[in-house]
N, C-alpha and C. Protein backbone atom coordinates (compact mmCIF):
# COMPACT_ATOMS: atom_id res chain seq x y z
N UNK A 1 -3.81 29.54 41.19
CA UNK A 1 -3.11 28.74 40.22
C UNK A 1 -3.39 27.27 40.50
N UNK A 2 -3.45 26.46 39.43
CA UNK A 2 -4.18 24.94 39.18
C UNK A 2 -3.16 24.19 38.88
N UNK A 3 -2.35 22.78 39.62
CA UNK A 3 -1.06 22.43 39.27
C UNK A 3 -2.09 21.28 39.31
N UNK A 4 -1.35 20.31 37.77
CA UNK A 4 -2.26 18.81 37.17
C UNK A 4 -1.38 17.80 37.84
N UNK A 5 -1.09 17.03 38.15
CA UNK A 5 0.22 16.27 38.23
C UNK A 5 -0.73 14.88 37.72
N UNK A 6 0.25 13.85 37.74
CA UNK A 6 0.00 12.69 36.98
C UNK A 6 0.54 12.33 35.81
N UNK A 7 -0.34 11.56 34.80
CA UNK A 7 0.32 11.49 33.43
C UNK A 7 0.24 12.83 32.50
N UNK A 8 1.41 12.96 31.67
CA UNK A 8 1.39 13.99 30.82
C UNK A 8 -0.34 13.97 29.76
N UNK A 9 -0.48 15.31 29.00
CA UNK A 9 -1.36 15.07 28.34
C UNK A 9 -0.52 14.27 27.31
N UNK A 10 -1.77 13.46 26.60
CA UNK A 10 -0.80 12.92 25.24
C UNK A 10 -1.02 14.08 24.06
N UNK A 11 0.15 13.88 22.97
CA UNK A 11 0.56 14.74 22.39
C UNK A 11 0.09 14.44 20.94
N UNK A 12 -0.29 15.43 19.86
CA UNK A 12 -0.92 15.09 18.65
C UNK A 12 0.46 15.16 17.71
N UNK A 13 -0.04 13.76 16.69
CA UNK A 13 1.13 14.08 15.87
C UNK A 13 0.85 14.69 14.66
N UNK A 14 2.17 15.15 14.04
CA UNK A 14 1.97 16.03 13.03
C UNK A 14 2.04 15.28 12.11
N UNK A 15 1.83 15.54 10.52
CA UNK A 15 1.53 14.67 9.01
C UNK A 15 2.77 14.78 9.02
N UNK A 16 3.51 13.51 8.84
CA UNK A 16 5.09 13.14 8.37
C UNK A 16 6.02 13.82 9.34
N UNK A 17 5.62 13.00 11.03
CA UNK A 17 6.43 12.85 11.36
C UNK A 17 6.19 11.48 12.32
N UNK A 18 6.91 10.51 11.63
CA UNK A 18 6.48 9.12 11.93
C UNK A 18 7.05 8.93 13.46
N UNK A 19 8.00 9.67 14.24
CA UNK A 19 8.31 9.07 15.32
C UNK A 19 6.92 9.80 16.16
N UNK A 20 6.07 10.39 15.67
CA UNK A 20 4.56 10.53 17.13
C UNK A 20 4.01 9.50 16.07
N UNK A 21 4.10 8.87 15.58
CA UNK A 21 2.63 7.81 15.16
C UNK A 21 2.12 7.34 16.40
N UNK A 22 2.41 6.94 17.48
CA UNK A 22 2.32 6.20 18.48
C UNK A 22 2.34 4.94 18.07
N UNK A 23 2.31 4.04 17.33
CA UNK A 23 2.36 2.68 17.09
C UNK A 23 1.94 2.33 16.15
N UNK A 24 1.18 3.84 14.76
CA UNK A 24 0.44 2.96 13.70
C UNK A 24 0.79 3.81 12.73
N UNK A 25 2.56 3.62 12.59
CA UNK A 25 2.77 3.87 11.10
C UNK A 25 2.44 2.71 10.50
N UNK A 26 1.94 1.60 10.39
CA UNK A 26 1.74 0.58 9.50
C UNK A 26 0.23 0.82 8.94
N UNK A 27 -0.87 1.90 9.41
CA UNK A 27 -1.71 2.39 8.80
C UNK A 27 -1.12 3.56 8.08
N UNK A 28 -0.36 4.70 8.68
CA UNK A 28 -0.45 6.15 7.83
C UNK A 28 0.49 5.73 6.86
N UNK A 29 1.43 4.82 6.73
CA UNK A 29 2.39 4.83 5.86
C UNK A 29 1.86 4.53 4.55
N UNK A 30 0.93 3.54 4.08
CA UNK A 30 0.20 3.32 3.31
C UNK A 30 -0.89 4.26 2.59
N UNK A 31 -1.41 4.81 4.20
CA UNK A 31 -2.40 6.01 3.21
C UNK A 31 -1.77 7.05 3.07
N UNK A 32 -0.74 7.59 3.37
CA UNK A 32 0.46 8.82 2.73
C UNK A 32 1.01 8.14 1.38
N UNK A 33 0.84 6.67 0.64
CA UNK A 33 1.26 6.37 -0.13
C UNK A 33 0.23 6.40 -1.18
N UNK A 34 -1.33 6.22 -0.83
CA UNK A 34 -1.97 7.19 -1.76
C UNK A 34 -2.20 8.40 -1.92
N UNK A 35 -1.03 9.35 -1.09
CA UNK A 35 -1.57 10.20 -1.44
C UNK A 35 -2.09 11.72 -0.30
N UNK A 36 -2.48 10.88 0.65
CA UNK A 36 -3.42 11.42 2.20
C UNK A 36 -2.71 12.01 2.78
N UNK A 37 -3.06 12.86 3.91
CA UNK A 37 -2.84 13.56 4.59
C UNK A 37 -2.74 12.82 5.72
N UNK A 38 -2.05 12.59 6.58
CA UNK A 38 -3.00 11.73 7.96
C UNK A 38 -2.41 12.42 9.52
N UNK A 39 -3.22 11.79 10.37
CA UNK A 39 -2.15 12.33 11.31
C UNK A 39 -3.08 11.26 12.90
N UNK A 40 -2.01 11.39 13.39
CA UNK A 40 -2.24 10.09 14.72
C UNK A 40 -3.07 11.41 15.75
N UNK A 41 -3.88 11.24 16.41
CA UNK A 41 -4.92 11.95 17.54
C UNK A 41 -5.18 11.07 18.37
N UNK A 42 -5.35 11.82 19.49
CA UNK A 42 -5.87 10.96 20.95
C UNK A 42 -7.02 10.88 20.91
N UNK A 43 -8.29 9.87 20.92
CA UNK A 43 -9.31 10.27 20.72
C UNK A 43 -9.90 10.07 22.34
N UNK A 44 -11.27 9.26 22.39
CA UNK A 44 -11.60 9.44 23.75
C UNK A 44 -10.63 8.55 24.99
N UNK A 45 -10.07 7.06 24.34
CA UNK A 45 -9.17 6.69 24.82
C UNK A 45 -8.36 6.12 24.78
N UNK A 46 -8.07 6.38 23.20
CA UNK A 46 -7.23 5.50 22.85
C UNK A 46 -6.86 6.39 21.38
N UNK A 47 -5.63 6.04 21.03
CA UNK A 47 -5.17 6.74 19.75
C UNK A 47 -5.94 6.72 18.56
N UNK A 48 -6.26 7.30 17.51
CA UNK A 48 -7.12 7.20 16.81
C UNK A 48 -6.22 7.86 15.10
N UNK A 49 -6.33 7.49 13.87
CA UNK A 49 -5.84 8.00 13.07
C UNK A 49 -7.13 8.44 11.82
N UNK A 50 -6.41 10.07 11.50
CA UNK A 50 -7.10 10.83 10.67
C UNK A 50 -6.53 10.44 9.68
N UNK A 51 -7.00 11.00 8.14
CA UNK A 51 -6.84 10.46 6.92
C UNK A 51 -7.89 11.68 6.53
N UNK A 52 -7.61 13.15 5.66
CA UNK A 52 -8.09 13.17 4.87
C UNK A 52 -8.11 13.08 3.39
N UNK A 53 -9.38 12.78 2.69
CA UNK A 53 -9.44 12.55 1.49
C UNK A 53 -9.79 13.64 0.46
N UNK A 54 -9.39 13.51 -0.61
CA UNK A 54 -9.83 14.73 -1.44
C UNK A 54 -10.76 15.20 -1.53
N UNK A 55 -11.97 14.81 -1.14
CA UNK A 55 -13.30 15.48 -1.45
C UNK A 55 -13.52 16.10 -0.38
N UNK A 56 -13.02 16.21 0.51
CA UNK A 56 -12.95 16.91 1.74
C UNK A 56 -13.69 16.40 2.48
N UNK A 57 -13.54 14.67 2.66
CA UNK A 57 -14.39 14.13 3.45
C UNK A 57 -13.19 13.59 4.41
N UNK A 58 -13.06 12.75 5.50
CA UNK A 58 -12.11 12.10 5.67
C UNK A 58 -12.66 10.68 6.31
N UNK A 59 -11.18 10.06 6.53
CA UNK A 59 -11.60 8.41 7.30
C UNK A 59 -11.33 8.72 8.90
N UNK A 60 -11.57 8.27 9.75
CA UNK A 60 -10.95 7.66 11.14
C UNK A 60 -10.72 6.49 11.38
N UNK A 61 -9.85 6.26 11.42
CA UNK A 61 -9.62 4.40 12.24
C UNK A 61 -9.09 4.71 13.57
N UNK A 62 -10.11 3.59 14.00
CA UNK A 62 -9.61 3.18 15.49
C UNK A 62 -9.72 2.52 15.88
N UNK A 63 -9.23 2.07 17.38
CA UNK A 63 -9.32 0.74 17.92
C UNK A 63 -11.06 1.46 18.78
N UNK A 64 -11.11 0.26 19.55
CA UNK A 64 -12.91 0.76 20.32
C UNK A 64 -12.36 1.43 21.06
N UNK A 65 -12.79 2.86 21.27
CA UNK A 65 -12.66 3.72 22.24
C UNK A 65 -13.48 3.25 23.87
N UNK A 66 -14.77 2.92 23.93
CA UNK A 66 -15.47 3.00 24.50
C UNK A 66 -15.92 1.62 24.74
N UNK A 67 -15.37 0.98 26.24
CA UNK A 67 -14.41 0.72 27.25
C UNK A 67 -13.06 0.86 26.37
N UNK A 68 -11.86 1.43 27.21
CA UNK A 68 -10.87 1.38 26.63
C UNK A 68 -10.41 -0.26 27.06
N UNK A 69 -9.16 -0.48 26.11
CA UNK A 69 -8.83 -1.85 26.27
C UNK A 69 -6.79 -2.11 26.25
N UNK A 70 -7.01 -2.93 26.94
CA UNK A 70 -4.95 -2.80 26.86
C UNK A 70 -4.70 -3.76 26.14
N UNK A 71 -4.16 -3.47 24.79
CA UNK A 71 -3.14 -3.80 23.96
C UNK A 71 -1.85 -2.61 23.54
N UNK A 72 -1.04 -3.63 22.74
CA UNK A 72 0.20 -2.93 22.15
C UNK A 72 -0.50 -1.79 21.69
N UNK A 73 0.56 -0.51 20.81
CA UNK A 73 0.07 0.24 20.32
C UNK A 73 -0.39 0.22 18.85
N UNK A 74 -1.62 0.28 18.33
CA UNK A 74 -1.84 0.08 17.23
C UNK A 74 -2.24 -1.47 16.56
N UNK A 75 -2.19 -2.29 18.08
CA UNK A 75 -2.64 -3.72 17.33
C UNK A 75 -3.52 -3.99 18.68
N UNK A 76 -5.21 -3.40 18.42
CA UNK A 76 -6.31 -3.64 19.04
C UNK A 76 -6.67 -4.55 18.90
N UNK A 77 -8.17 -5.38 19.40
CA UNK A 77 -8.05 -6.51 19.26
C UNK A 77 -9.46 -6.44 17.85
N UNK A 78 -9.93 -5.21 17.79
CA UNK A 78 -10.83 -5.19 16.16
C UNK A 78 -10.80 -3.47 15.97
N UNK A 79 -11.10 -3.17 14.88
CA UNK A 79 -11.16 -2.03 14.68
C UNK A 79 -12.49 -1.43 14.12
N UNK A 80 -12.27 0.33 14.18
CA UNK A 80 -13.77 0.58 13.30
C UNK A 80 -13.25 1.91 12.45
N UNK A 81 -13.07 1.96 11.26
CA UNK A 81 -13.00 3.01 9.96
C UNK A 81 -15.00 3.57 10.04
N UNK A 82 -14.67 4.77 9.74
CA UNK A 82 -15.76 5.32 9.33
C UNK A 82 -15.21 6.84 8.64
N UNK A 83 -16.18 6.97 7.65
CA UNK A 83 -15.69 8.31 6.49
C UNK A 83 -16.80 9.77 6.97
N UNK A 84 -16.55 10.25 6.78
CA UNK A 84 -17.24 11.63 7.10
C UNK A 84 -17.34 12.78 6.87
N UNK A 85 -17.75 13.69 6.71
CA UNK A 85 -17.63 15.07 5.71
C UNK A 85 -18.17 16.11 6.88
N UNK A 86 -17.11 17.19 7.36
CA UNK A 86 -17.33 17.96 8.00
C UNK A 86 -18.71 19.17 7.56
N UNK A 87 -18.83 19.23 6.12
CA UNK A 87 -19.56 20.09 5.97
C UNK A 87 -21.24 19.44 5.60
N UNK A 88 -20.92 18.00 5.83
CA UNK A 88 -22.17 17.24 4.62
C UNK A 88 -21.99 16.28 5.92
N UNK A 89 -23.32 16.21 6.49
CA UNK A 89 -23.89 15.46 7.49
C UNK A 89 -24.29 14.62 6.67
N UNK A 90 -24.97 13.77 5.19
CA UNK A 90 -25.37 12.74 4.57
C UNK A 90 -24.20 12.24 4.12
N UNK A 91 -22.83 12.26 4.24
CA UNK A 91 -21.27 11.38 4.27
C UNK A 91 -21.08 11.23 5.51
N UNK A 92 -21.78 9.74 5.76
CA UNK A 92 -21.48 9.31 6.96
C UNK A 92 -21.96 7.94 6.18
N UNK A 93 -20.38 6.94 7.07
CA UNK A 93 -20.61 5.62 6.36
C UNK A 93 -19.54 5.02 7.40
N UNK A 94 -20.01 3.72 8.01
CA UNK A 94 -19.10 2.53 8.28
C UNK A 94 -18.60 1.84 6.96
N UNK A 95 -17.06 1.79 7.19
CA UNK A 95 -16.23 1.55 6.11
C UNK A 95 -15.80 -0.21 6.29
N UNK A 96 -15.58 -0.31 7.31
CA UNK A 96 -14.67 -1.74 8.88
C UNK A 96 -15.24 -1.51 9.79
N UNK A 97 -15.76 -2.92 10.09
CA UNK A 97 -16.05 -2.82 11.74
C UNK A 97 -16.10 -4.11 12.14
N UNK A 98 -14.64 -4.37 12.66
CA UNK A 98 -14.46 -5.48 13.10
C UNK A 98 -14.62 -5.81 14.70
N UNK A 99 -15.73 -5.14 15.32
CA UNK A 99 -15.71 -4.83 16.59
C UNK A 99 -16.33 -6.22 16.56
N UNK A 100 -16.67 -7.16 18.00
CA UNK A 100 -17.62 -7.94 18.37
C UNK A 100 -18.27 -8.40 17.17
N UNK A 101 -19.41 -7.26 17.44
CA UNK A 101 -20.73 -7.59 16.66
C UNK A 101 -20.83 -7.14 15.12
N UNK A 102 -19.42 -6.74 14.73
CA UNK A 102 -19.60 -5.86 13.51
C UNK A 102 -19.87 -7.07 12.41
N UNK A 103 -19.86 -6.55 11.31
CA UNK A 103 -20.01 -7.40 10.35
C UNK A 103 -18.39 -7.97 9.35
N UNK A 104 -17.31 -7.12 10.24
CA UNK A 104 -15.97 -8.04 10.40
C UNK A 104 -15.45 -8.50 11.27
N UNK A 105 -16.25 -9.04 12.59
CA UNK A 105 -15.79 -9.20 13.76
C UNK A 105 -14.81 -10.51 12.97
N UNK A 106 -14.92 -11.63 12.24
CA UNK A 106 -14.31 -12.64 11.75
C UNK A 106 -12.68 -12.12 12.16
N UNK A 107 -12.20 -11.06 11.70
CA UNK A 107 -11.03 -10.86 11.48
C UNK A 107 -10.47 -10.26 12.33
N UNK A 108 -11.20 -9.58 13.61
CA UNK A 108 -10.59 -9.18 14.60
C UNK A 108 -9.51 -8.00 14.50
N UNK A 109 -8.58 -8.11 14.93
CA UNK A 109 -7.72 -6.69 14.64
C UNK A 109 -6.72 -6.95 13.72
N UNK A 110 -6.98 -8.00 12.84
CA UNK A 110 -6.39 -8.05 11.57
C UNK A 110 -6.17 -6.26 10.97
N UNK A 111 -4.76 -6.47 10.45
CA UNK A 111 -4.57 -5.10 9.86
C UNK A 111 -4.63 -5.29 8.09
N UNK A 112 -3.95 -6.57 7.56
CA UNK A 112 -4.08 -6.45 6.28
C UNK A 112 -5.80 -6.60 5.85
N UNK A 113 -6.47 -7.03 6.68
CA UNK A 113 -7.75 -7.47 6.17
C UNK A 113 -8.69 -5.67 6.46
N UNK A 114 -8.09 -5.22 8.01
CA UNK A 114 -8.41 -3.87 7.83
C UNK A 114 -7.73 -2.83 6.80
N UNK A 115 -6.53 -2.89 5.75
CA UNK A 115 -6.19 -2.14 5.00
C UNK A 115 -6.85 -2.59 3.64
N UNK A 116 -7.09 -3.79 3.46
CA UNK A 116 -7.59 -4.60 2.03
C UNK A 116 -9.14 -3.67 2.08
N UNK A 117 -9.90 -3.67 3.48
CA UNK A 117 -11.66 -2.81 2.80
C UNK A 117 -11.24 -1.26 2.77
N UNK A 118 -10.16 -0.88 3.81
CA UNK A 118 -10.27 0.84 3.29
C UNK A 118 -9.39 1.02 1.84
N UNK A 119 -8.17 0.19 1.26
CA UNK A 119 -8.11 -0.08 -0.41
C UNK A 119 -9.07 0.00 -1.03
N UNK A 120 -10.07 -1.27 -0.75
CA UNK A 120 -11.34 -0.77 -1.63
C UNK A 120 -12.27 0.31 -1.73
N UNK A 121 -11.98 0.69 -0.89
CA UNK A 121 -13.68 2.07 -0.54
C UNK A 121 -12.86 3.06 -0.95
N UNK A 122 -11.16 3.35 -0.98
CA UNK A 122 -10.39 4.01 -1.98
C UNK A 122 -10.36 4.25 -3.23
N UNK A 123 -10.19 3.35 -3.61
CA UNK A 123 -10.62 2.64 -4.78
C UNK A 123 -11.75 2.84 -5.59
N UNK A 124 -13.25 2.71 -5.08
CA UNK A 124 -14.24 3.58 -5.12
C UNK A 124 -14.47 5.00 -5.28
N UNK A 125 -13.22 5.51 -4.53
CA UNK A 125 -14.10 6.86 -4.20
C UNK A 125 -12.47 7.61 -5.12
N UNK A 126 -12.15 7.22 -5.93
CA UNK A 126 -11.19 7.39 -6.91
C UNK A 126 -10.15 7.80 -6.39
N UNK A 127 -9.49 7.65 -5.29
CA UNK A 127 -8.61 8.29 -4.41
C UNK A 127 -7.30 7.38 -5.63
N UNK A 128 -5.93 7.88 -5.92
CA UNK A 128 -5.01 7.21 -6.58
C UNK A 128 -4.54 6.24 -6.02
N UNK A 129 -4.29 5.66 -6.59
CA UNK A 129 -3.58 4.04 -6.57
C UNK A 129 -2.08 4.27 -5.35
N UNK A 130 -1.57 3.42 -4.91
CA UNK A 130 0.26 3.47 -4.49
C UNK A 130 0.68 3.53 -5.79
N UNK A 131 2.04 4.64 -5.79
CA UNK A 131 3.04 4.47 -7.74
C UNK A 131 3.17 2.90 -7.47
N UNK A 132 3.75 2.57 -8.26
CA UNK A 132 4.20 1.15 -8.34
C UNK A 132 5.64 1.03 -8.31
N UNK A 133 6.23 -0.09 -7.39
CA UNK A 133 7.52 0.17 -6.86
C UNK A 133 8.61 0.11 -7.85
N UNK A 134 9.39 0.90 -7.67
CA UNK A 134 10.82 1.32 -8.69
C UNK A 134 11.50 0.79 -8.00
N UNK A 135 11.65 0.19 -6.70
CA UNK A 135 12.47 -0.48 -6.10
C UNK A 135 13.54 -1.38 -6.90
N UNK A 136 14.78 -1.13 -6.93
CA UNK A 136 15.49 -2.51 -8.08
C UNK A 136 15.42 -3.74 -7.21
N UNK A 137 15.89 -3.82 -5.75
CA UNK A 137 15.25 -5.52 -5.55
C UNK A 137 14.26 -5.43 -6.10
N UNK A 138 12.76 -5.17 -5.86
CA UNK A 138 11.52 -5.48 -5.79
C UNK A 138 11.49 -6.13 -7.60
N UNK A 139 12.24 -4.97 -8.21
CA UNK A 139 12.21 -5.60 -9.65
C UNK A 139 12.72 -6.65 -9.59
N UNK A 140 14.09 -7.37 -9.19
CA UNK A 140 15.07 -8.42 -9.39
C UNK A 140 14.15 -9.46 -8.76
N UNK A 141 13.77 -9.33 -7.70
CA UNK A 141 13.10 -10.63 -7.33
C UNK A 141 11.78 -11.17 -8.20
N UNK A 142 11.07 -9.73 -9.33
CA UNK A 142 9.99 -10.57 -10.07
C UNK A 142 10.65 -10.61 -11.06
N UNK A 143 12.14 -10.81 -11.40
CA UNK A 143 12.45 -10.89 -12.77
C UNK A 143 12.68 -12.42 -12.24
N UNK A 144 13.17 -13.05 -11.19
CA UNK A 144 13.75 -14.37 -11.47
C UNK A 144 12.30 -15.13 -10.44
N UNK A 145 11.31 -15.05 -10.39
CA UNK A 145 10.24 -15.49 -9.68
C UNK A 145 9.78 -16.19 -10.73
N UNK A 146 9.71 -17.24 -10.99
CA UNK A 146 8.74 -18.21 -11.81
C UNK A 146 7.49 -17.80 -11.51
N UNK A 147 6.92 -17.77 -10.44
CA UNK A 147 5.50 -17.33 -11.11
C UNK A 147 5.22 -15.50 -10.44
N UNK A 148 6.09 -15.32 -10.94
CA UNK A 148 5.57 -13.58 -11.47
C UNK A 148 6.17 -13.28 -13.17
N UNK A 149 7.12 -14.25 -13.66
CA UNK A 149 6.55 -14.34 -14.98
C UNK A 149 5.23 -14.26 -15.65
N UNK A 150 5.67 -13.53 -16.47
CA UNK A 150 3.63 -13.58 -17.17
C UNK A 150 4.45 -14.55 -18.76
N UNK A 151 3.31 -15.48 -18.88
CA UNK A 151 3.82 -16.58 -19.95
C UNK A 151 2.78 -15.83 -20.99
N UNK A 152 1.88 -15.74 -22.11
CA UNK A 152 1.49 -15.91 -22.82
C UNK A 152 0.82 -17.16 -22.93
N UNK A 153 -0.63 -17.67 -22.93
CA UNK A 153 -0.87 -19.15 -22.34
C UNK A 153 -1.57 -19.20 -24.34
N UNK A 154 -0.72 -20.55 -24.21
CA UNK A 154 -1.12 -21.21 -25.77
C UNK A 154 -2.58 -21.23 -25.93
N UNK A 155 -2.89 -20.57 -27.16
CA UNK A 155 -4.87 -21.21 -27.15
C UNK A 155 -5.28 -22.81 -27.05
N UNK A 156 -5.77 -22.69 -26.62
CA UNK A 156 -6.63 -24.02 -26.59
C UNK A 156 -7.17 -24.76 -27.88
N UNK A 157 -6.90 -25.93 -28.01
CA UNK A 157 -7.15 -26.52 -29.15
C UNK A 157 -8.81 -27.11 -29.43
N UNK A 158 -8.67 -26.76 -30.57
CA UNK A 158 -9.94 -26.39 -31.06
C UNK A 158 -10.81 -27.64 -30.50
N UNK A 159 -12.36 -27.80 -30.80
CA UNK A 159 -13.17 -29.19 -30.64
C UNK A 159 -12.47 -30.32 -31.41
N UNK A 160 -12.49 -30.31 -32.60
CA UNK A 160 -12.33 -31.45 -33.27
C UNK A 160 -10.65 -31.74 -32.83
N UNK A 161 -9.58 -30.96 -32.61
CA UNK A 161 -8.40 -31.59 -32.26
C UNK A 161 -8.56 -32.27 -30.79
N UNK A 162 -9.38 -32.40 -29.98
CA UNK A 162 -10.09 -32.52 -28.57
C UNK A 162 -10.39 -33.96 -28.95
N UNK A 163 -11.34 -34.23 -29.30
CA UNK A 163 -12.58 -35.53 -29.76
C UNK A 163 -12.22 -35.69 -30.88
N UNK A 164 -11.65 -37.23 -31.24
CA UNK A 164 -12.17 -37.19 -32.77
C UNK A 164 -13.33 -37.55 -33.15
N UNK A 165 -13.74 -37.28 -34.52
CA UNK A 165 -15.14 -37.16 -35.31
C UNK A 165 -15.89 -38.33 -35.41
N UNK A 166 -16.79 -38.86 -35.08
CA UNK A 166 -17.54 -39.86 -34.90
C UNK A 166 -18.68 -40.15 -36.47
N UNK A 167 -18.32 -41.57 -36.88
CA UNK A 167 -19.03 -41.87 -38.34
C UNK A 167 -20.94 -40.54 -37.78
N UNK A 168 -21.67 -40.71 -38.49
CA UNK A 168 -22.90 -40.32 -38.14
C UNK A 168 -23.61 -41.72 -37.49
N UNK A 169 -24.89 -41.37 -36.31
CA UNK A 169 -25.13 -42.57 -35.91
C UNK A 169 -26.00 -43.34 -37.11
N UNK A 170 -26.47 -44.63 -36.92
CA UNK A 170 -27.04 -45.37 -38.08
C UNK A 170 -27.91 -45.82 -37.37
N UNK A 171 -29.38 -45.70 -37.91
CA UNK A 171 -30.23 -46.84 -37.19
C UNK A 171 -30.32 -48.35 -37.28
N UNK A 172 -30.36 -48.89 -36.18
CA UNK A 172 -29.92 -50.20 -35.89
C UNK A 172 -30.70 -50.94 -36.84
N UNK A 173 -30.46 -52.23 -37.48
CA UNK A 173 -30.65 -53.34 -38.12
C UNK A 173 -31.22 -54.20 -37.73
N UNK A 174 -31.42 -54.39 -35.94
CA UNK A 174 -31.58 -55.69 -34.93
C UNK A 174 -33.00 -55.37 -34.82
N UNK A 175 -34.06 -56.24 -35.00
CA UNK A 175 -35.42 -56.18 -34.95
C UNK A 175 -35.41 -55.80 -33.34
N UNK A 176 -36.78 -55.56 -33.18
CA UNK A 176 -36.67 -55.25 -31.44
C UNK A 176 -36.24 -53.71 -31.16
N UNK A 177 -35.21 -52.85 -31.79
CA UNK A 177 -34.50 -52.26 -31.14
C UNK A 177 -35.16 -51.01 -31.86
């Protein structure tokens, strides 16, 4: 008999149950709001979140596995999304990659800037929208928000109310000219 001692294994969480997120319901909460499936996994060393999508492809986000690195949970210092299709080896795509050298290193472990490109590649790949909030604050605050009013913007007045009309030119009279 083989006794482990040390740290526990870490534990996988299940789809909708936010207390195992380990630190990144502020990713699954959003993609369960289009819709997704998701679920928090340990990957090689560091937590990693699944997302599948309807076509039976899915996303991964993670922080860099490989050196692991100490931050909070869920706020790495860049991340990397990539989509993938268990049965279709040609669905394979970097989605984010704000690692170093990626081509979002700019933003580092920005999360809205990492939720704004997997929105879009959503978006793309026709996955549904978030409903739109029924919330009654959310309503009350754009009912009295000056600019979440939508005005109706007056047309623009025509050329001639712009400039007025100029005689036609005349050729000059003055020898020389």
């Amino acid at each position: 008999m083989t006794a482990r001692t040390g740290e526990p294994l870490p534990q996988h969480a299940a789809a909708g149950t936010p207390g195992q997120e380990h630190g990144y319901g502020h990713l699954t909460a959003p993609l369960r709001q289009r819709g997704l499936e998701c679920t928090v996994e340990y990957g090689l060393s560091d937590y990693i979140v699944h997302a599948g999508l309807p076509d039976g492809s899915s996303l991964i986000i993670s922080p860099p596995q490989e050196p692991s690195t100490d931050h909070p949970p869920g706020h790495p210092e860049s991340w990397l999304v990539t989509r993938g299709h268990p049965d279709d080896s040609a669905v394979h795509e970097v989605i984010y990659d704000s690692e170093p050298h990626g081509p979002n290193a700019r933003h580092g472990g920005s999360v809205p800037h990492l939720l704004a490109a997997i929105d879009a590649r959503l978006d793309q790949l026709a996955v549904p929208p978030r409903p739109a909030s029924t919330s009654p604050r959310v309503s009350a605050a754009l009912a009295l928000s000056p600019t979440a009013q939508r005005a109706i913007p007056a047309q623009p007045p025509t050329a001639s109310a712009v400039r007025p009309l100029l005689p036609p030119a005349r050729p000059s009279s003055a020898p020389g000219r």
